[in-house]
C-alpha atoms as a PDB file:
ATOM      1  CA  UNK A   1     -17.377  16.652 -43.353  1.00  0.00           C
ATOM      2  CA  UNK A   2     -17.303  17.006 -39.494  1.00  0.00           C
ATOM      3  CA  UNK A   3     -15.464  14.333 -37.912  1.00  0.00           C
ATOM      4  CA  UNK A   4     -17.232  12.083 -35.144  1.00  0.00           C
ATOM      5  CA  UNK A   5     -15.315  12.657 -31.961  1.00  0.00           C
ATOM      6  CA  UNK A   6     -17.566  10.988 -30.055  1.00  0.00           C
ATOM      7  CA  UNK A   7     -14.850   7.800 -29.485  1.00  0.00           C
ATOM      8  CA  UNK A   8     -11.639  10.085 -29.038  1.00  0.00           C
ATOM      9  CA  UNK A   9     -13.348  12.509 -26.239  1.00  0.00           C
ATOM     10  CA  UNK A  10     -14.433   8.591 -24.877  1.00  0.00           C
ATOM     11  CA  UNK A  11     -11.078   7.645 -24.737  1.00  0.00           C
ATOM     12  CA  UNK A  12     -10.111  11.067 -23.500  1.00  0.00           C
ATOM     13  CA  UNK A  13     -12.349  10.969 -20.466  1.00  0.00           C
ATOM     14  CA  UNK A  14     -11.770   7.565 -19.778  1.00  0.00           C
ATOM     15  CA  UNK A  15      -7.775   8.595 -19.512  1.00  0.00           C
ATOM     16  CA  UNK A  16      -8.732  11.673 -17.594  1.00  0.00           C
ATOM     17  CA  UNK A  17     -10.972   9.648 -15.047  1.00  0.00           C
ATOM     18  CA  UNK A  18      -8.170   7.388 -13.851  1.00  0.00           C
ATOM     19  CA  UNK A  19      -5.590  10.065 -13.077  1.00  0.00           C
ATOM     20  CA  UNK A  20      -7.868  12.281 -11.627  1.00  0.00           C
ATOM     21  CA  UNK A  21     -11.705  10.758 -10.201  1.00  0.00           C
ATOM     22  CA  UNK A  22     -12.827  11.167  -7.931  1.00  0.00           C
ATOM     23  CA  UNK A  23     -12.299  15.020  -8.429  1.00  0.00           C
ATOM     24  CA  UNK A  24     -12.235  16.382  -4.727  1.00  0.00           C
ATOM     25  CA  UNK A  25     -13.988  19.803  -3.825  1.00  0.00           C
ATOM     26  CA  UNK A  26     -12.115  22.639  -5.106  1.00  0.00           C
ATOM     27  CA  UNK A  27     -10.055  20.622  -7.932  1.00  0.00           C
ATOM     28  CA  UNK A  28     -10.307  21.297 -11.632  1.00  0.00           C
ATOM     29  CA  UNK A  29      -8.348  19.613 -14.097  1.00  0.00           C
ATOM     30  CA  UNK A  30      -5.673  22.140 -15.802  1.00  0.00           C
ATOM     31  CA  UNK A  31      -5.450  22.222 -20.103  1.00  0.00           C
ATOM     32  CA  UNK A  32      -2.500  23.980 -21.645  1.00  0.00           C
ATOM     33  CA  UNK A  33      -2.454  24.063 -25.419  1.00  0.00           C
ATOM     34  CA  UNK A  34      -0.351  25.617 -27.993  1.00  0.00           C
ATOM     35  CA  UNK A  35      -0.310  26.271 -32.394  1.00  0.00           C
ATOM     36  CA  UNK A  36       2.635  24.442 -33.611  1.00  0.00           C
ATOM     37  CA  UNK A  37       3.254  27.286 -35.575  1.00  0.00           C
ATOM     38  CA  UNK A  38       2.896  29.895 -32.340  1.00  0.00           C
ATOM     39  CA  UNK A  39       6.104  29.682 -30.326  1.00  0.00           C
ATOM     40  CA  UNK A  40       4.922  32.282 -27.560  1.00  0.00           C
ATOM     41  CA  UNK A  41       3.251  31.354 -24.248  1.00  0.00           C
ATOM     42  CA  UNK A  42       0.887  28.243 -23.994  1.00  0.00           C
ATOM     43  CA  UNK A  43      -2.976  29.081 -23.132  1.00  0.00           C
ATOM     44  CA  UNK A  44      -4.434  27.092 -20.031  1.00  0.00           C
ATOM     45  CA  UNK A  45      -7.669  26.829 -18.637  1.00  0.00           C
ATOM     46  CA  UNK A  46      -9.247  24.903 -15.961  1.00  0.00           C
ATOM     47  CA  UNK A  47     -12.253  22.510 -16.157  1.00  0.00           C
ATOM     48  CA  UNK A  48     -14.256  21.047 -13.181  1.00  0.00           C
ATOM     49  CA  UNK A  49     -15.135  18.018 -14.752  1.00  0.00           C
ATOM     50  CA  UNK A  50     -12.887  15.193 -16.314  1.00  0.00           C
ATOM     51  CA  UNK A  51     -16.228  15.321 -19.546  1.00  0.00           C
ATOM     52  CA  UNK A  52     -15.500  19.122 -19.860  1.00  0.00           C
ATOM     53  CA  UNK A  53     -11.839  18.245 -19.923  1.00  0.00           C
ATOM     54  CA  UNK A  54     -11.878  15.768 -22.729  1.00  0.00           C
ATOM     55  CA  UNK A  55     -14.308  17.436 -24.856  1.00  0.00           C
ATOM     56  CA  UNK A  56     -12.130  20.492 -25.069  1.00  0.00           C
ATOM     57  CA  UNK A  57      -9.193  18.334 -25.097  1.00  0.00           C
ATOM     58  CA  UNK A  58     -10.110  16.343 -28.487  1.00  0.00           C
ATOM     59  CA  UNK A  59     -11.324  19.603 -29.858  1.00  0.00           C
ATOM     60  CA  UNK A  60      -8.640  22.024 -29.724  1.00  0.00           C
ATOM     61  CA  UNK A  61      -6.423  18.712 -30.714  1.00  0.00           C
ATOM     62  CA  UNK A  62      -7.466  19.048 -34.193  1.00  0.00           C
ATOM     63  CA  UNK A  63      -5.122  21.992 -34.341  1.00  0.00           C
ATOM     64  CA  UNK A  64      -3.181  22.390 -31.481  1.00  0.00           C
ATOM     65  CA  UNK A  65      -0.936  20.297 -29.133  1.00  0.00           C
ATOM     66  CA  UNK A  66      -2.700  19.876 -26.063  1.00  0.00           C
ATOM     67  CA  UNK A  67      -1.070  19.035 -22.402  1.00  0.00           C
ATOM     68  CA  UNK A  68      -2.858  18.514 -19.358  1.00  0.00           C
ATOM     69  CA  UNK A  69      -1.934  18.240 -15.805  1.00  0.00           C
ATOM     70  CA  UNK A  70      -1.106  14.918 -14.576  1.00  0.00           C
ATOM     71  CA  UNK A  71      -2.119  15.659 -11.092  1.00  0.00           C
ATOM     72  CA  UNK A  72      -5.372  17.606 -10.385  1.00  0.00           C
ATOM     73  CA  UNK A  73      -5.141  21.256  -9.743  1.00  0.00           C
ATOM     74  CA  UNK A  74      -6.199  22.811  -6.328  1.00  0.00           C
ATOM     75  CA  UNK A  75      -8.699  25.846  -7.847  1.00  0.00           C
ATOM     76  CA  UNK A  76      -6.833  27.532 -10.976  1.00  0.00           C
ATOM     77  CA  UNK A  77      -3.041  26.908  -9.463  1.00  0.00           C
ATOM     78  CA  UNK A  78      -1.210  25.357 -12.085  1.00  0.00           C
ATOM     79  CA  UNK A  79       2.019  25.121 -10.257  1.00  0.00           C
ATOM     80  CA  UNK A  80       3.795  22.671  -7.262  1.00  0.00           C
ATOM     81  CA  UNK A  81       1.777  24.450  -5.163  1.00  0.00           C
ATOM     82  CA  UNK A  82      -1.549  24.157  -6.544  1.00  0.00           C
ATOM     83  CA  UNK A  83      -1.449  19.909  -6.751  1.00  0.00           C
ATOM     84  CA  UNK A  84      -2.140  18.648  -3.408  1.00  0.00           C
ATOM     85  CA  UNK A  85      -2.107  14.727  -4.093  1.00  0.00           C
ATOM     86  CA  UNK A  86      -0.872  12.397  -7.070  1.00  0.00           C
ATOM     87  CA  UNK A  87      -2.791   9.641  -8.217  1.00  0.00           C
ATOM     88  CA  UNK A  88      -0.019   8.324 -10.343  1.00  0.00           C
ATOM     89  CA  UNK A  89       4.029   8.113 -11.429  1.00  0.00           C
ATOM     90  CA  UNK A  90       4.869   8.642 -14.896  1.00  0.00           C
ATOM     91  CA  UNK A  91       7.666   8.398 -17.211  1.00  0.00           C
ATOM     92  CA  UNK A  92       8.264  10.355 -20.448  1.00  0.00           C
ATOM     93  CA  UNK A  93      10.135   8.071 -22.812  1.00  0.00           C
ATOM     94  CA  UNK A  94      11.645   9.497 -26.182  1.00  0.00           C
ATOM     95  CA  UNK A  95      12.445   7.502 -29.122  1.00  0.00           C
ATOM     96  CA  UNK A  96      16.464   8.602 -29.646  1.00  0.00           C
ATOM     97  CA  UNK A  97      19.884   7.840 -29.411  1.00  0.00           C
ATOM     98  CA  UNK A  98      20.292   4.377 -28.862  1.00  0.00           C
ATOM     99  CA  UNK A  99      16.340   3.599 -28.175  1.00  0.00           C
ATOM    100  CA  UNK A 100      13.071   3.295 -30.787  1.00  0.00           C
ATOM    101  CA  UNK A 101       9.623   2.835 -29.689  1.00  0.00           C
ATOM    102  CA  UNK A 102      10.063  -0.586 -29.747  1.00  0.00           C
ATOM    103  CA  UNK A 103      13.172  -0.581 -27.489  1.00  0.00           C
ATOM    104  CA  UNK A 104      11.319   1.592 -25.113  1.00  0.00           C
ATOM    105  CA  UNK A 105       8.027  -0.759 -24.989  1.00  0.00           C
ATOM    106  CA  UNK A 106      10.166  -3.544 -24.271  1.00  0.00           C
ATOM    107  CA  UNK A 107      11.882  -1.709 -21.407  1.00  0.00           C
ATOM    108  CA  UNK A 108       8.530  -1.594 -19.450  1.00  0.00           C
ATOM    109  CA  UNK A 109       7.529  -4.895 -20.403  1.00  0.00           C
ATOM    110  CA  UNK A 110      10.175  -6.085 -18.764  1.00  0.00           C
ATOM    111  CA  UNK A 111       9.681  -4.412 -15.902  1.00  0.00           C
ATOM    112  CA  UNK A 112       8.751  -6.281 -12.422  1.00  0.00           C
ATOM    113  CA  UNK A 113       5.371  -3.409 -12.627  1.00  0.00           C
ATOM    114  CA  UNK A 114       4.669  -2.665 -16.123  1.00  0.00           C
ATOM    115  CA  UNK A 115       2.662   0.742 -16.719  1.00  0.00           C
ATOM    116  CA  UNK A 116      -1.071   0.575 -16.066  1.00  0.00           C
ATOM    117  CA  UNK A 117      -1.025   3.459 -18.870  1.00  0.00           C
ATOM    118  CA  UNK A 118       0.839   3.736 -21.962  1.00  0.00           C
ATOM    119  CA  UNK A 119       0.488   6.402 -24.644  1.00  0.00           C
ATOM    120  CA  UNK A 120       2.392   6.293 -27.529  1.00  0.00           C
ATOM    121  CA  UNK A 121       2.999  10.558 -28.441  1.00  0.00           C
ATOM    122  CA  UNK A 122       4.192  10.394 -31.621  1.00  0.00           C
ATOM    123  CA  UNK A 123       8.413  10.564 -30.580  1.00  0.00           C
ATOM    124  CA  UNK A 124       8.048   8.131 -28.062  1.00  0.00           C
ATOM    125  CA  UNK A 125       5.901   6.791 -24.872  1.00  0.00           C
ATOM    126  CA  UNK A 126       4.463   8.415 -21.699  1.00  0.00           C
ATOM    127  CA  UNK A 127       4.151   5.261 -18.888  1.00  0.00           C
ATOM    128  CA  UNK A 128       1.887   5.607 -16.110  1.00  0.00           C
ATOM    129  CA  UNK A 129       1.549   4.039 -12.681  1.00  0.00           C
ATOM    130  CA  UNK A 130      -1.453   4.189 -11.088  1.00  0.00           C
ATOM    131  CA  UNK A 131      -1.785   4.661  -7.177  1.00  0.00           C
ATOM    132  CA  UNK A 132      -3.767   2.392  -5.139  1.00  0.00           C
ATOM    133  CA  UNK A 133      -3.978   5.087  -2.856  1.00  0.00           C
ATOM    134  CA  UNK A 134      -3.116   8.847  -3.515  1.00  0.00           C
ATOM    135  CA  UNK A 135       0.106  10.531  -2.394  1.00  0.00           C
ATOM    136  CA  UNK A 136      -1.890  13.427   0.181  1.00  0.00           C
ATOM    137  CA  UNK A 137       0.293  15.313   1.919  1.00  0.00           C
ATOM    138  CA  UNK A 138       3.273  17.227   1.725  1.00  0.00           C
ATOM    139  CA  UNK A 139       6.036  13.926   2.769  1.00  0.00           C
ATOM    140  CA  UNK A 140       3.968  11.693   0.544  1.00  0.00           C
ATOM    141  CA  UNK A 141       4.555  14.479  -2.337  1.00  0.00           C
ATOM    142  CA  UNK A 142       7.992  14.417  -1.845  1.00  0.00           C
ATOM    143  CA  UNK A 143       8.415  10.976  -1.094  1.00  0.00           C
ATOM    144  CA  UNK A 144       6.255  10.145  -4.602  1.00  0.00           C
ATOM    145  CA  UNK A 145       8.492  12.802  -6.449  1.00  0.00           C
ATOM    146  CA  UNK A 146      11.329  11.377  -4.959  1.00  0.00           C
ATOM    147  CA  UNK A 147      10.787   7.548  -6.350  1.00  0.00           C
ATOM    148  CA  UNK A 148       9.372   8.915  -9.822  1.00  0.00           C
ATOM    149  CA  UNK A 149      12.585  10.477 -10.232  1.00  0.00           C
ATOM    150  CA  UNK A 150      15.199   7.901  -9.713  1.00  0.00           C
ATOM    151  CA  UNK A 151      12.413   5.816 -11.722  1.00  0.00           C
ATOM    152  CA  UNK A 152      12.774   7.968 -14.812  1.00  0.00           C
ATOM    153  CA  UNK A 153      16.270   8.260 -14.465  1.00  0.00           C
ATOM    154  CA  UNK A 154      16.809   4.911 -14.175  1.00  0.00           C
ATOM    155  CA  UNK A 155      15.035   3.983 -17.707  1.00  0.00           C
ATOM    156  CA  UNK A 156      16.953   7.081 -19.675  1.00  0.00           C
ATOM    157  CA  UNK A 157      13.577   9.077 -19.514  1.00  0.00           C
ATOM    158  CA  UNK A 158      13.130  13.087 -19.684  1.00  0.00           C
ATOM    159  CA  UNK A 159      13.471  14.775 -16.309  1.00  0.00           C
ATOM    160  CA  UNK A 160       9.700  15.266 -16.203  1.00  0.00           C
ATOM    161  CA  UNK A 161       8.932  13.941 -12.048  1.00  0.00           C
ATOM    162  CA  UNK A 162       7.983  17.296 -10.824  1.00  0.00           C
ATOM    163  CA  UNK A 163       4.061  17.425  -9.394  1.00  0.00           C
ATOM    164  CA  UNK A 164       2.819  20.271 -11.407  1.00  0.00           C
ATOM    165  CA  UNK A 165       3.972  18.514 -14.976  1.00  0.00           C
ATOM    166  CA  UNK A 166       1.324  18.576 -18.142  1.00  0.00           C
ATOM    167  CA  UNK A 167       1.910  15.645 -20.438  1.00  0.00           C
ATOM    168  CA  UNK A 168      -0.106  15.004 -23.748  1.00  0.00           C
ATOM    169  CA  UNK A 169      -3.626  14.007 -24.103  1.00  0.00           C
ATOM    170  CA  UNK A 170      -4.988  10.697 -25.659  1.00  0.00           C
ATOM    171  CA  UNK A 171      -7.003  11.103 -29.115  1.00  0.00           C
ATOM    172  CA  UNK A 172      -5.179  14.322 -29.977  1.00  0.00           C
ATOM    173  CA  UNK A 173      -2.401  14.836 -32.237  1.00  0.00           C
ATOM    174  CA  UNK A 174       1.036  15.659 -32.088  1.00  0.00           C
ATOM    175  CA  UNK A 175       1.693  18.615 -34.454  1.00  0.00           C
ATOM    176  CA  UNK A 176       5.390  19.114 -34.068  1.00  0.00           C
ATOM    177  CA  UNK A 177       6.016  17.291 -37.505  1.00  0.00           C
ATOM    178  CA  UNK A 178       5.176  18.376 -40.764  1.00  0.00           C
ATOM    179  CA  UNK A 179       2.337  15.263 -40.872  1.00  0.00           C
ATOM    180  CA  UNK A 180       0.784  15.438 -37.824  1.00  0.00           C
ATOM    181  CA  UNK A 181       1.103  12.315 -35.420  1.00  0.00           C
ATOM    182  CA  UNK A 182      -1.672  10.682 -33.317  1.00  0.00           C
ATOM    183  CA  UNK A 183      -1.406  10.646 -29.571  1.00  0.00           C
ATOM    184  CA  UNK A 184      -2.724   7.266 -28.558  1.00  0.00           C
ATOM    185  CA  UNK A 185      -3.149   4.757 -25.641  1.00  0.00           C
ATOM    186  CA  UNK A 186      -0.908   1.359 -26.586  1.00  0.00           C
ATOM    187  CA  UNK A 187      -2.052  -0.099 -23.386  1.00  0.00           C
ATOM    188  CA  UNK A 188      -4.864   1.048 -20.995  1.00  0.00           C
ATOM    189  CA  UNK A 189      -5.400  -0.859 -17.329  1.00  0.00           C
ATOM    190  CA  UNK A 190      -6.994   1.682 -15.018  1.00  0.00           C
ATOM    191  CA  UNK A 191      -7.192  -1.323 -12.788  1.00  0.00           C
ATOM    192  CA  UNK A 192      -3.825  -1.834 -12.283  1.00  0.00           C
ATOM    193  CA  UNK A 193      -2.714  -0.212  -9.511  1.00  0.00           C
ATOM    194  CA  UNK A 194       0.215  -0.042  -6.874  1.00  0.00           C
ATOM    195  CA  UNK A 195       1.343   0.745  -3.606  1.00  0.00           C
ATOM    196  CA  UNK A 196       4.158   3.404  -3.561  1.00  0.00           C
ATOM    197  CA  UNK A 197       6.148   0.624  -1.923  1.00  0.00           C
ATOM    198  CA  UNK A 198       6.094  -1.465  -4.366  1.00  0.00           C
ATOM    199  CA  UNK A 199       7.102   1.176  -7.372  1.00  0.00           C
ATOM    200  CA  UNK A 200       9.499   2.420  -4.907  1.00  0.00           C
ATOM    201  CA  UNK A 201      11.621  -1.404  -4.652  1.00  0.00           C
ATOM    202  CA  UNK A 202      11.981  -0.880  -8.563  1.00  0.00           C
ATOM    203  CA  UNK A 203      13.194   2.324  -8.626  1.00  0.00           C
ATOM    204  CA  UNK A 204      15.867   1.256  -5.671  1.00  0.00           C
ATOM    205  CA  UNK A 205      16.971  -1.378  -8.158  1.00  0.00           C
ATOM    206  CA  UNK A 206      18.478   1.681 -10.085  1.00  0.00           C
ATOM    207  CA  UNK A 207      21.454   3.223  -9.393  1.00  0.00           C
ATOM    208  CA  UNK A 208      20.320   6.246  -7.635  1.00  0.00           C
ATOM    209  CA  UNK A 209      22.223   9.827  -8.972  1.00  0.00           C
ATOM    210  CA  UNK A 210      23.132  12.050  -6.618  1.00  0.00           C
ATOM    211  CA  UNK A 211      22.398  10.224  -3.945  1.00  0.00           C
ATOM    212  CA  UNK A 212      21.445  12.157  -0.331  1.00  0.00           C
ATOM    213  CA  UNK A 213      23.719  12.313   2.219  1.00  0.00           C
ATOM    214  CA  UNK A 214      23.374   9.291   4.523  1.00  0.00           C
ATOM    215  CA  UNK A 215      22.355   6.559   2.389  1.00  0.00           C
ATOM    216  CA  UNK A 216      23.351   3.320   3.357  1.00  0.00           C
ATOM    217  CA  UNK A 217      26.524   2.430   2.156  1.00  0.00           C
ATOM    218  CA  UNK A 218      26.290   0.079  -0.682  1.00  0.00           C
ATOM    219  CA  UNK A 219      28.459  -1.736  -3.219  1.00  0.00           C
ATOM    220  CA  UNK A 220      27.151  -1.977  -7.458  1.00  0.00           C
ATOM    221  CA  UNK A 221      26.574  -5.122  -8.602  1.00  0.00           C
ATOM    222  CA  UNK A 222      25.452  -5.541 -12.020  1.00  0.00           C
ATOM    223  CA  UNK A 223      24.758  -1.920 -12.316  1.00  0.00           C
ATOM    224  CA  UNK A 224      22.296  -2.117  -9.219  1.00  0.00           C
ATOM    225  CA  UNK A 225      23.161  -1.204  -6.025  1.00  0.00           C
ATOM    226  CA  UNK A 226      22.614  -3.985  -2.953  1.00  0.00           C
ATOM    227  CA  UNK A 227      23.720  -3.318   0.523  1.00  0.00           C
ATOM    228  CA  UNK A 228      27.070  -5.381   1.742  1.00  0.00           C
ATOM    229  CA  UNK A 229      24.826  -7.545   3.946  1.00  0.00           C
ATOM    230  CA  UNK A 230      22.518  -8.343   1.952  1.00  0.00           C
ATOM    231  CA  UNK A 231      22.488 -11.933   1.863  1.00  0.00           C
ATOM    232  CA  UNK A 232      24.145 -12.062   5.612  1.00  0.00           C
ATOM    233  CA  UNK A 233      20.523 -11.819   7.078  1.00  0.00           C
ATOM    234  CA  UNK A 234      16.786 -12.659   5.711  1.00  0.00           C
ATOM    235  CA  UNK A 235      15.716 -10.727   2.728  1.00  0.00           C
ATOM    236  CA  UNK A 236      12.520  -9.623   4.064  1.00  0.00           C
ATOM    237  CA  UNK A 237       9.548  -8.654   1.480  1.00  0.00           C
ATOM    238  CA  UNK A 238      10.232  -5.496  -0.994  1.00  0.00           C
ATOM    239  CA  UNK A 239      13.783  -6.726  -1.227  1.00  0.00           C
ATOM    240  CA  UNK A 240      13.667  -9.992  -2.580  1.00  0.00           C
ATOM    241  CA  UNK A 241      12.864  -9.290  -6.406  1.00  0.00           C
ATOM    242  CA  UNK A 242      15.838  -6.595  -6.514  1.00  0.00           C
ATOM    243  CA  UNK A 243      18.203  -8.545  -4.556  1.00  0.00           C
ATOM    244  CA  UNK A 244      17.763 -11.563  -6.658  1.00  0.00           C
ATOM    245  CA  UNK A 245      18.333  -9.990  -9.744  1.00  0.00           C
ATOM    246  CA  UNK A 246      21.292  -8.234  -8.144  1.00  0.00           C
ATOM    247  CA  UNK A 247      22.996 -11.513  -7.832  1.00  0.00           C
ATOM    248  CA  UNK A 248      21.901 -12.954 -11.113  1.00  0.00           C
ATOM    249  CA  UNK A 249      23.714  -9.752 -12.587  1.00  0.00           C
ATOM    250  CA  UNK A 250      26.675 -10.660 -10.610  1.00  0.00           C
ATOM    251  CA  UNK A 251      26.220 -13.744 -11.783  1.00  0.00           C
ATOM    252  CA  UNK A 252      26.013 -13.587 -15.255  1.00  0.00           C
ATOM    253  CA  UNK A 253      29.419 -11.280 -15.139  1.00  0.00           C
ATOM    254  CA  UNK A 254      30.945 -14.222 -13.835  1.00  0.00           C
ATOM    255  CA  UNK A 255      30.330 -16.028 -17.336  1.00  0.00           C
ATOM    256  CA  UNK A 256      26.858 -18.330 -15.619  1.00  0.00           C
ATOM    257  CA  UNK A 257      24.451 -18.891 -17.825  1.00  0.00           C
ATOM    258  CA  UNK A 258      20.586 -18.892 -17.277  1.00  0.00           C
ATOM    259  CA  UNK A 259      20.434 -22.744 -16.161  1.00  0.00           C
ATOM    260  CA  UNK A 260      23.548 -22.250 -13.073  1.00  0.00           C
ATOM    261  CA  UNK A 261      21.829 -18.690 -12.179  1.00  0.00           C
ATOM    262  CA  UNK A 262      19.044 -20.326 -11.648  1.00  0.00           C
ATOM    263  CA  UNK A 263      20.150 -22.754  -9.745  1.00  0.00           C
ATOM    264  CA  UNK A 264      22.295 -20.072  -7.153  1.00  0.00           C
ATOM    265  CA  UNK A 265      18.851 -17.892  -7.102  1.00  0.00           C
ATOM    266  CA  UNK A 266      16.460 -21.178  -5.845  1.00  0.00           C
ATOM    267  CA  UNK A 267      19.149 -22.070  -3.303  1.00  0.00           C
ATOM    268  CA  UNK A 268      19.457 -18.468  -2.296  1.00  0.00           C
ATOM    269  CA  UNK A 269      15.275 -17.991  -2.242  1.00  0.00           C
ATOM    270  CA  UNK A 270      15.318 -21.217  -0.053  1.00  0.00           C
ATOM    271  CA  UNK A 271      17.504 -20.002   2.671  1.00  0.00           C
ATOM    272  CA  UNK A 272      17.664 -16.302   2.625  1.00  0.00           C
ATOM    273  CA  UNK A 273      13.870 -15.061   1.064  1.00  0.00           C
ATOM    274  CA  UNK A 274      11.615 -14.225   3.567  1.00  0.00           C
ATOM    275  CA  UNK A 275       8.911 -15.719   3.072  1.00  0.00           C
ATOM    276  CA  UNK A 276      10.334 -17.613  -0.346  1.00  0.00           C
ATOM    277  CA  UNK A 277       8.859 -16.528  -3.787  1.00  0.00           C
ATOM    278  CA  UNK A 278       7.597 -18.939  -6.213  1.00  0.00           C
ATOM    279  CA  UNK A 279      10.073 -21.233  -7.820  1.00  0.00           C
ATOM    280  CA  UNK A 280       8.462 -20.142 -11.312  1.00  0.00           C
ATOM    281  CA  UNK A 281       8.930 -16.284 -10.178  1.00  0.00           C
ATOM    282  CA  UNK A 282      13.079 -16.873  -9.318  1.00  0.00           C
ATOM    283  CA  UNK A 283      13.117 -18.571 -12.216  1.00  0.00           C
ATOM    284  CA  UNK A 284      11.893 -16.131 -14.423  1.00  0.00           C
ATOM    285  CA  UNK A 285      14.805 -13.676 -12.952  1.00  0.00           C
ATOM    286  CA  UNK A 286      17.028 -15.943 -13.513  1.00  0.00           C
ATOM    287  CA  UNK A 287      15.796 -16.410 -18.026  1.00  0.00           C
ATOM    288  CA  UNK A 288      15.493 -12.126 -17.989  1.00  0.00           C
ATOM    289  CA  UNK A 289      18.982 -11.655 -16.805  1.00  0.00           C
ATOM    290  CA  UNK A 290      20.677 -14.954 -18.550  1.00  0.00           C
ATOM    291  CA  UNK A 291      19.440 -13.844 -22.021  1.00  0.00           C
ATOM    292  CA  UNK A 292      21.838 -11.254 -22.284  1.00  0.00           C
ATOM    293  CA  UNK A 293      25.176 -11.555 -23.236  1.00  0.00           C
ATOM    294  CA  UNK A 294      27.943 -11.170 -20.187  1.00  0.00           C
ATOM    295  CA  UNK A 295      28.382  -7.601 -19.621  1.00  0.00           C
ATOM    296  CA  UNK A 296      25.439  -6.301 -21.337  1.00  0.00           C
ATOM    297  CA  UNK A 297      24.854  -2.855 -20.698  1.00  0.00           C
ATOM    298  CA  UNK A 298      20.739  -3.584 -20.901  1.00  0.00           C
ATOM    299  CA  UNK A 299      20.947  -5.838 -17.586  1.00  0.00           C
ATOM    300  CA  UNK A 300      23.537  -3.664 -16.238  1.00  0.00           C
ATOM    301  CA  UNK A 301      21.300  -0.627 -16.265  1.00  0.00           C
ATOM    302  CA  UNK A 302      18.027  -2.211 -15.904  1.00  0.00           C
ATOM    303  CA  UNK A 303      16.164  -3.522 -12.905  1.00  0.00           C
ATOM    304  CA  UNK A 304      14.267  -6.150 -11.856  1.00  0.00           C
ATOM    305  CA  UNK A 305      12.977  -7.741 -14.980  1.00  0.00           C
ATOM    306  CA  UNK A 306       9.119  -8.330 -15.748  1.00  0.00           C
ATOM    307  CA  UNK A 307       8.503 -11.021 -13.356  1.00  0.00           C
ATOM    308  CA  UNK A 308       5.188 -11.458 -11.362  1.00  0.00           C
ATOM    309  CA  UNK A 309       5.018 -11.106  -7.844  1.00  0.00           C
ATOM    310  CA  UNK A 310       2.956 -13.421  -4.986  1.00  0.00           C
ATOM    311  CA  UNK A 311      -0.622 -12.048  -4.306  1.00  0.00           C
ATOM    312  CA  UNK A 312       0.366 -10.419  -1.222  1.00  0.00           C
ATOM    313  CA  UNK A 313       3.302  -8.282  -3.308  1.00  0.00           C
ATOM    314  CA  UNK A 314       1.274  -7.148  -6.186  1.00  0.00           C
END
């Protein structure tokens, strides 16, 4: 009996269509695919349409593991040079060592910006970010490359931030085990989008590895890393989440539990936060961190935890 792929290439396109529409003139969408039992070179191909994409897609996904490009493809250049904007960040999140899928879906729940996209692959979970507004350019590239990195190094992920990478499809199947294991969306928002500013203050709440030459000098606190003035002047907006939860890490070293951080954070939000956040918002910093036990390494190597930012910061 034929199978009706009629919902999978759906869910295919509709995956396809928020990395990648509005497809500009002269993009395609690249498709690499492989046998599991074939470990030679990959076969690609290029499709000018986001429906010709996920039909063949969900097809050859029957039998093959299939990869696309995360960032649209200037004519049939499947390399750094070929992408000329990024719609997106993404994160490619195993299941080992000390993590399971559920570890790892917890570790972007609790993030300030949880994924707009999340597909489950079978070993673990590729996050998305969607872009309010495309990276175009060669300094937004880098810049975008730049923040995606320290982002996925920052949650443990596979070093997977360069432009040109193909991640797994939605409504195909990962063949790489002896049953084969379904690629599928856990949570889809296409709607939920971000400015590369915003992304950027998360992945700042990291400590950042190999840092460039002339970075600020800075101190760790909690695992984070906050400049030595930090609370000697305002905390303007796209510091305040991180710098809060910087000192409720220092905090919570100190033996305080969730009730005194919050307390210190409300104070500090008062006089320091420019403008103030919601009481409910430094609150919520002040439960994420204080749940853990003192010293944790989960709120030492973790940023700003899942808390929801005023309109004019989300």
């Amino acid at each position: 009996m034929v199978p009706d792929l009629y919902p999978s290439i759906h869910q295919a396109h509709c995956f396809l269509e928020a990395l990648h529409a509005p497809l500009h003139h002269g993009e395609q969408i690249e498709l690499r695919w492989n046998s599991p039992n074939f470990r030679g070179s990959m076969r690609r191909n290029f499709y000018p349409s986001t429906e010709a994409a996920a039909r063949e897609a969900v097809s050859l996904g029957l039998n093959h593991d299939v990869y696309v490009g995360v960032a649209p493809r200037w004519g049939s250049d499947g390399t750094g040079v070929g992408v000329r904007r990024l719609g997106a960040l993404w994160a490619d999140l195993d299941a080992k060592g000390e993590h399971t899928v559920g570890s790892r879906l917890q570790q972007l729940e609790d993030l300030t910006c949880p994924p707009s996209i999340l597909v489950l692959t079978g070993r673990g979970c590729h996050a998305y970010w969607l872009l309010s507004r495309p990276a175009d350019g060669l300094e937004p590239l880098e810049r975008t490359e730049g923040v995606m990195r320290r982002l996925g190094q920052g949650l443990g992920g596979d070093p997977v931030w360069d432009r040109a990478r193909i991640l797994r499809v939605p409504s195909t199947f990962n063949h790489k085990y002896e049953a084969s294991r379904p690629v599928e969306p856990e949570c889809f928002e296409p709607r939920l989008r971000y400015d590369l500013d915003q992304l950027e203050e998360i992945a700042k709440a990291f400590p950042e590895e190999g840092a460039p030459e002339g970075v600020p000098t800075s101190v760790p606190t909690a695992g984070r890393s906050v400049r030595r003035d930090a609370l000697a002047a305002p905390i303007q907006t796209g510091e305040r989440n991180v710098t809060l939860a910087s000192v409720a890490g220092s905090l919570r070293d100190r033996g305080l539990d969730e009730g005194n951080i919050g307390v210190v954070l409300l104070e500090v939000n008062r006089l320091q936060c420019n403008p103030p956040l919601e009481e409910t918002e430094v609150l919520r910093i002040a439960r994420s961190v204080g749940r853990y036990a003192v010293g944790s390494p989960r709120y030492r190597s973790s940023p700003v935890r899942r808390v929801r930012r005023n309109a004019e910061e989300v």
